[in-house]
C-alpha atoms as a PDB file:
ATOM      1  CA  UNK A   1      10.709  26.737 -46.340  1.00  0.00           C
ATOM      2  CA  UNK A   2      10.050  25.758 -42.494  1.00  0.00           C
ATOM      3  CA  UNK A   3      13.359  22.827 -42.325  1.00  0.00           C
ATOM      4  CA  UNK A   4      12.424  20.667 -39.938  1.00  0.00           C
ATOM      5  CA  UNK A   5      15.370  18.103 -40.301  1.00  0.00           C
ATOM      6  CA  UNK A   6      18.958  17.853 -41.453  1.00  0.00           C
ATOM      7  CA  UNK A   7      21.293  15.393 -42.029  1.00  0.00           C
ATOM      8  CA  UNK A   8      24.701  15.320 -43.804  1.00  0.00           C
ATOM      9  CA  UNK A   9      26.354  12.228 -45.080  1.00  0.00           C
ATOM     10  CA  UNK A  10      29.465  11.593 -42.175  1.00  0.00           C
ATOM     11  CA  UNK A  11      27.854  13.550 -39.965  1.00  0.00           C
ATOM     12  CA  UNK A  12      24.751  12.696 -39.409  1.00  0.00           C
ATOM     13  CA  UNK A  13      21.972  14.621 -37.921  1.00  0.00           C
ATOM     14  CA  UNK A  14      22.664  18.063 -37.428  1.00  0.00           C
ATOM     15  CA  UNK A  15      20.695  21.198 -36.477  1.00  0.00           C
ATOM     16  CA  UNK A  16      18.920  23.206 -39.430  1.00  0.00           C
ATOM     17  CA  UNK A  17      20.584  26.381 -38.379  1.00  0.00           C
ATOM     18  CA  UNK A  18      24.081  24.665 -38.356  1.00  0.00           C
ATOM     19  CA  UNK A  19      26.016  25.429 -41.877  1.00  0.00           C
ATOM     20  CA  UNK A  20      26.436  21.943 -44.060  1.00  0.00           C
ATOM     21  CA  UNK A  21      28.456  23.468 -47.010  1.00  0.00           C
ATOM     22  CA  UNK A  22      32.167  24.411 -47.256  1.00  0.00           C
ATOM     23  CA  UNK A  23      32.482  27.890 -48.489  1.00  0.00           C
ATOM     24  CA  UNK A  24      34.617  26.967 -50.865  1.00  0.00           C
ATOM     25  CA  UNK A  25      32.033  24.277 -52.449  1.00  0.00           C
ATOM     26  CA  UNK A  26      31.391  24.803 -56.360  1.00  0.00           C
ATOM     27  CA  UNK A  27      27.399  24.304 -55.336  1.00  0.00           C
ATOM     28  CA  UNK A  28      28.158  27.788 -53.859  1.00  0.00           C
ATOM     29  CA  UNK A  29      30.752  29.041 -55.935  1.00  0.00           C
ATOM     30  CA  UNK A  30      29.441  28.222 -59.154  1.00  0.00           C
ATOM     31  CA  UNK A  31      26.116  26.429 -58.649  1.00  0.00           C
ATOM     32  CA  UNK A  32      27.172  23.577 -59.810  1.00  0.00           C
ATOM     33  CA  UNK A  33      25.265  20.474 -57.722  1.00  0.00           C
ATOM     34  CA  UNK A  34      22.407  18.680 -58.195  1.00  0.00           C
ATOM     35  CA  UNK A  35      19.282  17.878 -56.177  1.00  0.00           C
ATOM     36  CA  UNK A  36      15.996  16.163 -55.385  1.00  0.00           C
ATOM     37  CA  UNK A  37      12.756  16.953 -54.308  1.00  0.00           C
ATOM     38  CA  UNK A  38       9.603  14.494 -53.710  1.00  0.00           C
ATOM     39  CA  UNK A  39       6.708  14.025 -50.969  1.00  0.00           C
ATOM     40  CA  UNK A  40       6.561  12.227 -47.772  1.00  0.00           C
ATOM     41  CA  UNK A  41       2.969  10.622 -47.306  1.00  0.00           C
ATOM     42  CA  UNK A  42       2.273   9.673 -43.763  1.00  0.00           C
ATOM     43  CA  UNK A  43       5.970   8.916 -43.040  1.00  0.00           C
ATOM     44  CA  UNK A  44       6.496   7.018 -46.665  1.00  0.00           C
ATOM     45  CA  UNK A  45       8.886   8.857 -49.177  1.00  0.00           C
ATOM     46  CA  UNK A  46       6.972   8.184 -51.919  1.00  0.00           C
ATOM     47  CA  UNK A  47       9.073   7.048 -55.267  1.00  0.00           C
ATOM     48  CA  UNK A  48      12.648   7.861 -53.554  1.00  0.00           C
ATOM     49  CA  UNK A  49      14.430   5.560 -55.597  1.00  0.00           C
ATOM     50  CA  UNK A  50      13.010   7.028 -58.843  1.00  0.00           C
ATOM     51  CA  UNK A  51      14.481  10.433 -57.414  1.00  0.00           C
ATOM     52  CA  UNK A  52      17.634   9.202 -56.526  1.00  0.00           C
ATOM     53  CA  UNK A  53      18.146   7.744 -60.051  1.00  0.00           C
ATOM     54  CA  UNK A  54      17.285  11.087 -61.218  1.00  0.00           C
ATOM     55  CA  UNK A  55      19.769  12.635 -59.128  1.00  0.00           C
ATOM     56  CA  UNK A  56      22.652  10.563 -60.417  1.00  0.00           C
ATOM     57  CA  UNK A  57      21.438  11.163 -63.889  1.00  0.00           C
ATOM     58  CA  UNK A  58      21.641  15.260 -63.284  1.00  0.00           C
ATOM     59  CA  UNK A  59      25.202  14.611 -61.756  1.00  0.00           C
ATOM     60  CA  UNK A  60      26.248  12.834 -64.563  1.00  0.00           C
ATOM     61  CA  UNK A  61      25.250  15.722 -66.803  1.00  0.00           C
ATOM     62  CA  UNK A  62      26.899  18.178 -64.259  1.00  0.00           C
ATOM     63  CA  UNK A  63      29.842  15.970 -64.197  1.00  0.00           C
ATOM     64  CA  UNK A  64      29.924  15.632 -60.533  1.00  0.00           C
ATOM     65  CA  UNK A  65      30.840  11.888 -58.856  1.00  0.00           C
ATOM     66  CA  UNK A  66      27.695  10.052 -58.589  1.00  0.00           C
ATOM     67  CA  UNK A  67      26.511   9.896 -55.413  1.00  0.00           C
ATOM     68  CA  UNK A  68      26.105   6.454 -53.386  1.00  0.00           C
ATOM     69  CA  UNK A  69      22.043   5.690 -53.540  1.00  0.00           C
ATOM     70  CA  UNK A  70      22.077   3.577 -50.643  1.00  0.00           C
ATOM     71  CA  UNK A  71      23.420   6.650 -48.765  1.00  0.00           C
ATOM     72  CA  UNK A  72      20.970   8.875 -50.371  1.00  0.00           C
ATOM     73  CA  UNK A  73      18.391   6.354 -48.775  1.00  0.00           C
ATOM     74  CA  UNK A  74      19.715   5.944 -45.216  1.00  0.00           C
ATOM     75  CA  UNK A  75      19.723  10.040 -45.476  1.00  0.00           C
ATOM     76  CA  UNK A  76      16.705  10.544 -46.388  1.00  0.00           C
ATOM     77  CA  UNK A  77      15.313   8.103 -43.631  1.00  0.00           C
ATOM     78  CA  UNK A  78      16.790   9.592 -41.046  1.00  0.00           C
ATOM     79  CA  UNK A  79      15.192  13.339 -41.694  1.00  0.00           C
ATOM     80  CA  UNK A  80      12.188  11.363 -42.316  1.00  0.00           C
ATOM     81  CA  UNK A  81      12.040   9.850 -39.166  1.00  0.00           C
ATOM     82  CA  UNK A  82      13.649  12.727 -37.019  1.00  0.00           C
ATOM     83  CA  UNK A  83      11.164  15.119 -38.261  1.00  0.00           C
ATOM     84  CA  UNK A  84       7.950  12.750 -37.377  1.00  0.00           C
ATOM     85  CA  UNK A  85       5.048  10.865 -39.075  1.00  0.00           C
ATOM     86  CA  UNK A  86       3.185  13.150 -41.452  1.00  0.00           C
ATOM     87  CA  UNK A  87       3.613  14.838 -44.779  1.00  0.00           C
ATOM     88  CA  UNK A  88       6.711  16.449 -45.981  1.00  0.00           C
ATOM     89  CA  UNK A  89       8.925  17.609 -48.691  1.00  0.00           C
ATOM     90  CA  UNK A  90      12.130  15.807 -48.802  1.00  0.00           C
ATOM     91  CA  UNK A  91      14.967  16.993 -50.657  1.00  0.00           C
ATOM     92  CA  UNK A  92      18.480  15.126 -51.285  1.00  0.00           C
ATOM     93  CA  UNK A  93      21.579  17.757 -52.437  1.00  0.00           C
ATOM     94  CA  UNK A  94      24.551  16.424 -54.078  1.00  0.00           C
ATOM     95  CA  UNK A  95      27.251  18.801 -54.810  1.00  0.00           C
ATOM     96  CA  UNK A  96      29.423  15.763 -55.894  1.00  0.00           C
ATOM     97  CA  UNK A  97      31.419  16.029 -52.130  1.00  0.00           C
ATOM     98  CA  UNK A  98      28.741  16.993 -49.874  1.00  0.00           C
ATOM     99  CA  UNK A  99      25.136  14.788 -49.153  1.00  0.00           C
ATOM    100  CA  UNK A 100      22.448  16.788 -47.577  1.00  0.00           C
ATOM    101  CA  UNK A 101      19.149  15.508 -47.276  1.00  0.00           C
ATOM    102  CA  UNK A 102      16.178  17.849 -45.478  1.00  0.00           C
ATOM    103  CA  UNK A 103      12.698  17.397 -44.097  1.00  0.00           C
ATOM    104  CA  UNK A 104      10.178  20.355 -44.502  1.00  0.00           C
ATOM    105  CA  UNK A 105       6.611  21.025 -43.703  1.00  0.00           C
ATOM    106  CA  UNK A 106       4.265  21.020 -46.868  1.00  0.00           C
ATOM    107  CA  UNK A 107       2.963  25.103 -47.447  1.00  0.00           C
ATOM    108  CA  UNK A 108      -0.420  24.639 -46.248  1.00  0.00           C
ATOM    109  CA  UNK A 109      -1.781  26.805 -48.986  1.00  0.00           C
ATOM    110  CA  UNK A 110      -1.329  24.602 -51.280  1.00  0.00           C
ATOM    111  CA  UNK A 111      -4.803  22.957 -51.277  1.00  0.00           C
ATOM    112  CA  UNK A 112      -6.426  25.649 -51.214  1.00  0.00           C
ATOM    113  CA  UNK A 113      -4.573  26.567 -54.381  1.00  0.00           C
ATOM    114  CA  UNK A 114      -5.965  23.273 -55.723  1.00  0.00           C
ATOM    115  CA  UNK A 115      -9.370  24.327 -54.972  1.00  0.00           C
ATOM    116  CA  UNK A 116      -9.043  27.697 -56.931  1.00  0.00           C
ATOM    117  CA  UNK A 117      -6.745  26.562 -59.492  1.00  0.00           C
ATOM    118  CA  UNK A 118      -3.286  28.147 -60.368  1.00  0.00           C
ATOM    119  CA  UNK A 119      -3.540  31.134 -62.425  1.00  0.00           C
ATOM    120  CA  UNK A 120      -0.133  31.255 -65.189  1.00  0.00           C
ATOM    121  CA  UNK A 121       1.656  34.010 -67.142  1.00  0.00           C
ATOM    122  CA  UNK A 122       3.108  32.996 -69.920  1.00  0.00           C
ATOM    123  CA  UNK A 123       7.456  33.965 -70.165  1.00  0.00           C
ATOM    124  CA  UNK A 124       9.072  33.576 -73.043  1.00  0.00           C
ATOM    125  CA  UNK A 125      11.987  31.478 -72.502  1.00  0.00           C
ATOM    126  CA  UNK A 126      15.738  30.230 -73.679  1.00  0.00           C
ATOM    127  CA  UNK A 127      16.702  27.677 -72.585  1.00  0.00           C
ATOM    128  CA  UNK A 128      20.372  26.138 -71.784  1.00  0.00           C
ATOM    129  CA  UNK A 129      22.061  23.189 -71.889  1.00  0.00           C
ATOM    130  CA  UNK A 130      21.256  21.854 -68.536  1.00  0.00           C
ATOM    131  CA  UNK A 131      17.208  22.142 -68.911  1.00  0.00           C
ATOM    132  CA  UNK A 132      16.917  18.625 -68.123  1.00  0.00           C
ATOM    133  CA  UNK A 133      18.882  18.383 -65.004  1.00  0.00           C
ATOM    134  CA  UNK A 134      17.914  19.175 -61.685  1.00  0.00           C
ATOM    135  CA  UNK A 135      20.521  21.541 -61.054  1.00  0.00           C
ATOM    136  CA  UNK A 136      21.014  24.177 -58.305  1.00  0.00           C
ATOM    137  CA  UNK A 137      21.285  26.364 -61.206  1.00  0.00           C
ATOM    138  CA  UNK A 138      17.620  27.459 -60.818  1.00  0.00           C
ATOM    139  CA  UNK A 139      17.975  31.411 -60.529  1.00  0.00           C
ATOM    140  CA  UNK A 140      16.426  31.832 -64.334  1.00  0.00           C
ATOM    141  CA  UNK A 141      13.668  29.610 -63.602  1.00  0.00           C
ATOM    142  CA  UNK A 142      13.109  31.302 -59.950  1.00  0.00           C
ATOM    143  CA  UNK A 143      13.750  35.134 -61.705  1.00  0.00           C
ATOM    144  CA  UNK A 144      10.434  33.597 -64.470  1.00  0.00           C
ATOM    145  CA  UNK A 145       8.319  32.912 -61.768  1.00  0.00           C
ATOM    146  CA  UNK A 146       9.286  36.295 -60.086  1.00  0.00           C
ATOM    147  CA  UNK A 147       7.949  37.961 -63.299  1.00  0.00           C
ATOM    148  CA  UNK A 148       4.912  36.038 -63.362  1.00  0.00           C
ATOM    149  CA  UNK A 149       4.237  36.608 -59.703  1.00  0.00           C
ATOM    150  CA  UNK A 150       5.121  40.610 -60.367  1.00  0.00           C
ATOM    151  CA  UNK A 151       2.176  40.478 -62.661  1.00  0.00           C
ATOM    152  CA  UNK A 152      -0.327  39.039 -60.689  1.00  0.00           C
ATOM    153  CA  UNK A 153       0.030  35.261 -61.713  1.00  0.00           C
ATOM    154  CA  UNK A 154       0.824  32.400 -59.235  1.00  0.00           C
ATOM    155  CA  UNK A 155       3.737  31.187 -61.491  1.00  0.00           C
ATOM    156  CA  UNK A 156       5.075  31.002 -64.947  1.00  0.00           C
ATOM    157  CA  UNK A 157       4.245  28.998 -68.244  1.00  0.00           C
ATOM    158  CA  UNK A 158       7.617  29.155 -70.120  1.00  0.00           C
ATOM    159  CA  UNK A 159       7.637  29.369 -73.742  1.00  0.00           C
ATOM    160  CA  UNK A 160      10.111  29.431 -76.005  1.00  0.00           C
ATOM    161  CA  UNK A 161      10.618  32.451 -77.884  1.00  0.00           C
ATOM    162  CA  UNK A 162       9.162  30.323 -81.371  1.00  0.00           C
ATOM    163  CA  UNK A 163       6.025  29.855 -79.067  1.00  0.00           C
ATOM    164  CA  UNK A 164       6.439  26.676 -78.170  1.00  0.00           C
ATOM    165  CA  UNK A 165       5.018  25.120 -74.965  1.00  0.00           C
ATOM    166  CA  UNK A 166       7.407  23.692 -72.619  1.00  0.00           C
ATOM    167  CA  UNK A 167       7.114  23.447 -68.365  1.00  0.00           C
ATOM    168  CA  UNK A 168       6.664  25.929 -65.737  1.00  0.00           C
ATOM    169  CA  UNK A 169       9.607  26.763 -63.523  1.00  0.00           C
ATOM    170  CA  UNK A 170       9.102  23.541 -61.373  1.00  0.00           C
ATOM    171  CA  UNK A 171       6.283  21.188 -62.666  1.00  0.00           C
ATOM    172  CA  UNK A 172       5.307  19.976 -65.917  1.00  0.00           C
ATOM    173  CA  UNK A 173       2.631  21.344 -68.068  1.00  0.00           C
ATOM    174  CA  UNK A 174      -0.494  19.027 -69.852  1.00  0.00           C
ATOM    175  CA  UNK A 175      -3.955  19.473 -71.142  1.00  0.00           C
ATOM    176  CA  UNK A 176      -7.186  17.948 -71.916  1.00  0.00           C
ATOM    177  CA  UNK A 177      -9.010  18.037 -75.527  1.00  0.00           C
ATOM    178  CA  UNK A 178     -11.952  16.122 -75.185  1.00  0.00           C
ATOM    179  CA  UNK A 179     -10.919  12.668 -74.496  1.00  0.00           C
ATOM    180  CA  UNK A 180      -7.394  13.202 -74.644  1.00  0.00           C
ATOM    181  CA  UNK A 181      -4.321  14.445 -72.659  1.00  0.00           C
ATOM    182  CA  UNK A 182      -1.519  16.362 -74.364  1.00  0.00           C
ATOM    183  CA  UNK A 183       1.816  17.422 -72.756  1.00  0.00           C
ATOM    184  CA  UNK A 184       5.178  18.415 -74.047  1.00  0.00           C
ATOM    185  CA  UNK A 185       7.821  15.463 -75.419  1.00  0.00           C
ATOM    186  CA  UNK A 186      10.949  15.189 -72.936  1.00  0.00           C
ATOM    187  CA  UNK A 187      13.128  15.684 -76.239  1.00  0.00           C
ATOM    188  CA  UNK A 188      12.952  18.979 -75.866  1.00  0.00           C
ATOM    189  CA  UNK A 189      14.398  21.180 -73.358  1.00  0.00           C
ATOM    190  CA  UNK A 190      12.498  20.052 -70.164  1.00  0.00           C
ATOM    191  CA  UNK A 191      12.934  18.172 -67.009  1.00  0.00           C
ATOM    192  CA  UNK A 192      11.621  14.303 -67.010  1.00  0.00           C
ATOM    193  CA  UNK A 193       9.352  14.616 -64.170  1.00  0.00           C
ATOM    194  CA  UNK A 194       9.322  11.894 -61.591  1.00  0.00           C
ATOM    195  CA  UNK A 195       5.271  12.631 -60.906  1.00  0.00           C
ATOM    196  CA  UNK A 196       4.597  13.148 -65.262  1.00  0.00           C
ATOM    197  CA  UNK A 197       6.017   9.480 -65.837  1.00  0.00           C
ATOM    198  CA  UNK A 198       3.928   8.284 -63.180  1.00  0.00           C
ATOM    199  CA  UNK A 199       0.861  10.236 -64.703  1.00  0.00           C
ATOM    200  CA  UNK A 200       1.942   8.679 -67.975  1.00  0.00           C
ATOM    201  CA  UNK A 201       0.963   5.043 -66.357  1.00  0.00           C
ATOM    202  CA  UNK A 202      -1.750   5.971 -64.013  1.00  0.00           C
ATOM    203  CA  UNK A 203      -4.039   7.785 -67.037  1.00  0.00           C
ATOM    204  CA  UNK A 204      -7.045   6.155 -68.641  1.00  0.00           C
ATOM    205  CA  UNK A 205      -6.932   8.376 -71.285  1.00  0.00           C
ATOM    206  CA  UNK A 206      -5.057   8.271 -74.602  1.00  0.00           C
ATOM    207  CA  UNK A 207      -2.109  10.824 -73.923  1.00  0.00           C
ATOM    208  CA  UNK A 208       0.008  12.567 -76.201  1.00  0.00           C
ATOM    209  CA  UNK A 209       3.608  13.664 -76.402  1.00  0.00           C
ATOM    210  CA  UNK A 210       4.899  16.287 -78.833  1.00  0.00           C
ATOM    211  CA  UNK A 211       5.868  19.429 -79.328  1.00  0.00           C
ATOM    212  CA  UNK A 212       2.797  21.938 -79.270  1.00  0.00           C
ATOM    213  CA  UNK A 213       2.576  25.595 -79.889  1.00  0.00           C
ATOM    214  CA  UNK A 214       0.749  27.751 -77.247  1.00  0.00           C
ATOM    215  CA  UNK A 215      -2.584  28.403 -79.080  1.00  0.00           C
ATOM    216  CA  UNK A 216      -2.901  24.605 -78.939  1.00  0.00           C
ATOM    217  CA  UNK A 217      -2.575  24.783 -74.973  1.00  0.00           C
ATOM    218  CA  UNK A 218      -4.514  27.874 -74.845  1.00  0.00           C
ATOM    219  CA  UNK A 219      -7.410  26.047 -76.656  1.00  0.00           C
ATOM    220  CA  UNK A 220      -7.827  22.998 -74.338  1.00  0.00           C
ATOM    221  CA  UNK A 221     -10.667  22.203 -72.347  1.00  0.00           C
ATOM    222  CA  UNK A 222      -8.424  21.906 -69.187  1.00  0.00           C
ATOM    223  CA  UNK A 223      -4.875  23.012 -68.071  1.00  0.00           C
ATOM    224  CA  UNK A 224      -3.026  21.387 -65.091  1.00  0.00           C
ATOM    225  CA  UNK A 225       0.641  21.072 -63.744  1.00  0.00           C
ATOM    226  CA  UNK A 226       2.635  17.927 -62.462  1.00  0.00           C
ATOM    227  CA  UNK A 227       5.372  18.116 -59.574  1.00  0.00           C
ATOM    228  CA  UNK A 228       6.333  16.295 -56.621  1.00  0.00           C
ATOM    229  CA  UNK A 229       5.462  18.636 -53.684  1.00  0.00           C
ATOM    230  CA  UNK A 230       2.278  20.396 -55.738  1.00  0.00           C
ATOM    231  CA  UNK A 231       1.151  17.086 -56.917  1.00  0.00           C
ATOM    232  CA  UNK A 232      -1.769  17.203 -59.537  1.00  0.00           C
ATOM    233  CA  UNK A 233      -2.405  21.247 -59.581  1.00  0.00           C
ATOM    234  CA  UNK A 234      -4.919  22.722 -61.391  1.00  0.00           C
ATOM    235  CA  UNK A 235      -4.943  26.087 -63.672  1.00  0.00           C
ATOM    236  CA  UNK A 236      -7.494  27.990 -63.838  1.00  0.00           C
ATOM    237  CA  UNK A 237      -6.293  30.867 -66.274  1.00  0.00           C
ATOM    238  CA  UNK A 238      -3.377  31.418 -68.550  1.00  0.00           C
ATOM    239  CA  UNK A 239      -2.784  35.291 -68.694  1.00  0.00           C
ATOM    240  CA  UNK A 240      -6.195  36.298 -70.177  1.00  0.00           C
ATOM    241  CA  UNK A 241      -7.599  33.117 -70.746  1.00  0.00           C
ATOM    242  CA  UNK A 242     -10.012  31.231 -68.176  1.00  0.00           C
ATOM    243  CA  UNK A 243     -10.146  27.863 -67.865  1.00  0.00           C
ATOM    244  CA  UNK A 244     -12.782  25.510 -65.667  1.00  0.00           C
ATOM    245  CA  UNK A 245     -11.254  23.527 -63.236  1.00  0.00           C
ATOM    246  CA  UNK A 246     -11.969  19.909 -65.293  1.00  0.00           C
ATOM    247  CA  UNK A 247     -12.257  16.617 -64.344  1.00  0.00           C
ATOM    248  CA  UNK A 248      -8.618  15.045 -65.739  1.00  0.00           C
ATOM    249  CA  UNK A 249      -6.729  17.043 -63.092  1.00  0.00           C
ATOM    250  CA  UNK A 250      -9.113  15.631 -60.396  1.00  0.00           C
ATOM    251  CA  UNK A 251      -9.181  12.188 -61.413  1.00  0.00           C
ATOM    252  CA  UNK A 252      -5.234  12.329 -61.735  1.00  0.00           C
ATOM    253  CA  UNK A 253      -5.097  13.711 -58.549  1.00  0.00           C
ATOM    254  CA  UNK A 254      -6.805  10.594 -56.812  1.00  0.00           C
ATOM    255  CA  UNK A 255      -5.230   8.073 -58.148  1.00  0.00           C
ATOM    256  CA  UNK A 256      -1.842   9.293 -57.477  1.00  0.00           C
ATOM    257  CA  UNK A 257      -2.532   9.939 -54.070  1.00  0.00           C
ATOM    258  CA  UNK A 258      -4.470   6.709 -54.006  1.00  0.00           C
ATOM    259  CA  UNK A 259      -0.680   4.919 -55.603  1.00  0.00           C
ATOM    260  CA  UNK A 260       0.873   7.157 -52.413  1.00  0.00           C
ATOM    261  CA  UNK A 261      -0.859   5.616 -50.034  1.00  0.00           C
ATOM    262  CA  UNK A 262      -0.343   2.112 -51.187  1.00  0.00           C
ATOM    263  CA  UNK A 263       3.007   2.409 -51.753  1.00  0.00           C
END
């Protein structure tokens, strides 16, 4: 992750090599904080204050303070602006007595991963009680996609252990049958994706939430992921089986970029 920007609520703007936690903070201690992550178009955070409602929501469930959102905003506006006019990942951290918000580059790769289309392994996967908070906590979902990448795969489709589909490590999952769009119910053990609620508006076709085994994913005409940072990404295989890179994901793709811009 290339940091570009750093600032730290009472402090301000610091240097990205300069340390921003205590040691003795329970985000290092026990990994308990919570944090954000969404896109910077052109100099625009796009849907910041949908993330920072997000983020009190996860502290909430961590039991941390909540943090102040108009601070969260005046953070995030100053890495923003520090770093320049352009794309980036911005990410908030709350570890309910320390604000950190950071401007990074985007991985350039990532289009060209768009053009080929992820390729998924599929981990079985247990989940705990903090699956739908954006917690720190993320060494289970980083150690799945670790596994995935071991075996040749660009990341992980978790499922649970009864073979039910559920999200990859960082993005949401969907599919295409035909003329319509299928992707796992948030009541069960996911994250509530900023970017899948806005693909729940922006699509024209009927979409469906439920709870879905893998051979139903595995069937569809087209596979694709939601996040933030990745936007609208593409699969184009799930361990042995190939998918064609379809026209849902594409059309998704424009219009949310199309929503960024206007924004």
């Amino acid at each position: 992750m290339n940091v570009l920007s750093v600032a730290v609520s009472g402090r301000g703007l610091v240097r990205p090599e300069e340390p921003v936690f205590r040691a003795d903070d329970e985000a290092l201690l026990r990994g308990r904080a919570a944090f954000e992550t969404t896109r910077v178009y052109g100099g625009r955070p796009f849907l910041l204050g949908e993330h920072v409602e997000r983020l009190r929501a996860s502290a909430e469930r961590l039991r941390l303070p909540v943090p102040a959102p108009e601070e969260c905003a005046r953070l995030a506006r100053l890495v923003v602006d520090d770093a320049g006019a352009g794309d980036l990942a911005l990410r908030l951290y709350w570890t309910g007595t320390t604000l950190v918000a950071t401007a990074s580059g985007i991985d350039p790769e990532l289009e060209a991963l768009r053009a080929r289309g992820l390729r998924l392994a599929v981990v079985r996967w247990s989940t705990g009680s903090l699956a739908g908070a954006k917690s720190t906590s993320y060494a289970e979902n980083m150690g799945a996609q670790d596994v995935a990448v071991r075996g040749g795969a660009d990341d992980a489709l978790l499922v649970s252990h009864d073979g039910i589909v559920l999200e990859a490590p960082t993005a949401n999952v969907w599919w295409r049958e035909g003329e319509r769009l299928f992707t796992p119910a948030l009541e069960l053990p996911i994250l509530a994706g900023v970017t899948r609620a806005l693909l729940l508006d922006l699509a024209e076709l009927e979409t469906v939430e439920g709870v879905f085994p893998l051979e139903r994913a595995l069937g569809a005409d087209e596979v694709f992921l939601s996040s933030s940072i990745r936007e609208v990404m593409p699969v184009a295989a799930v361990d042995d089986r190939s998918f064609e890179l379809g026209p849902a994901a594409r059309s998704l793709q424009q219009q949310l970029r199309a929503q960024a811009v206007r924004s």
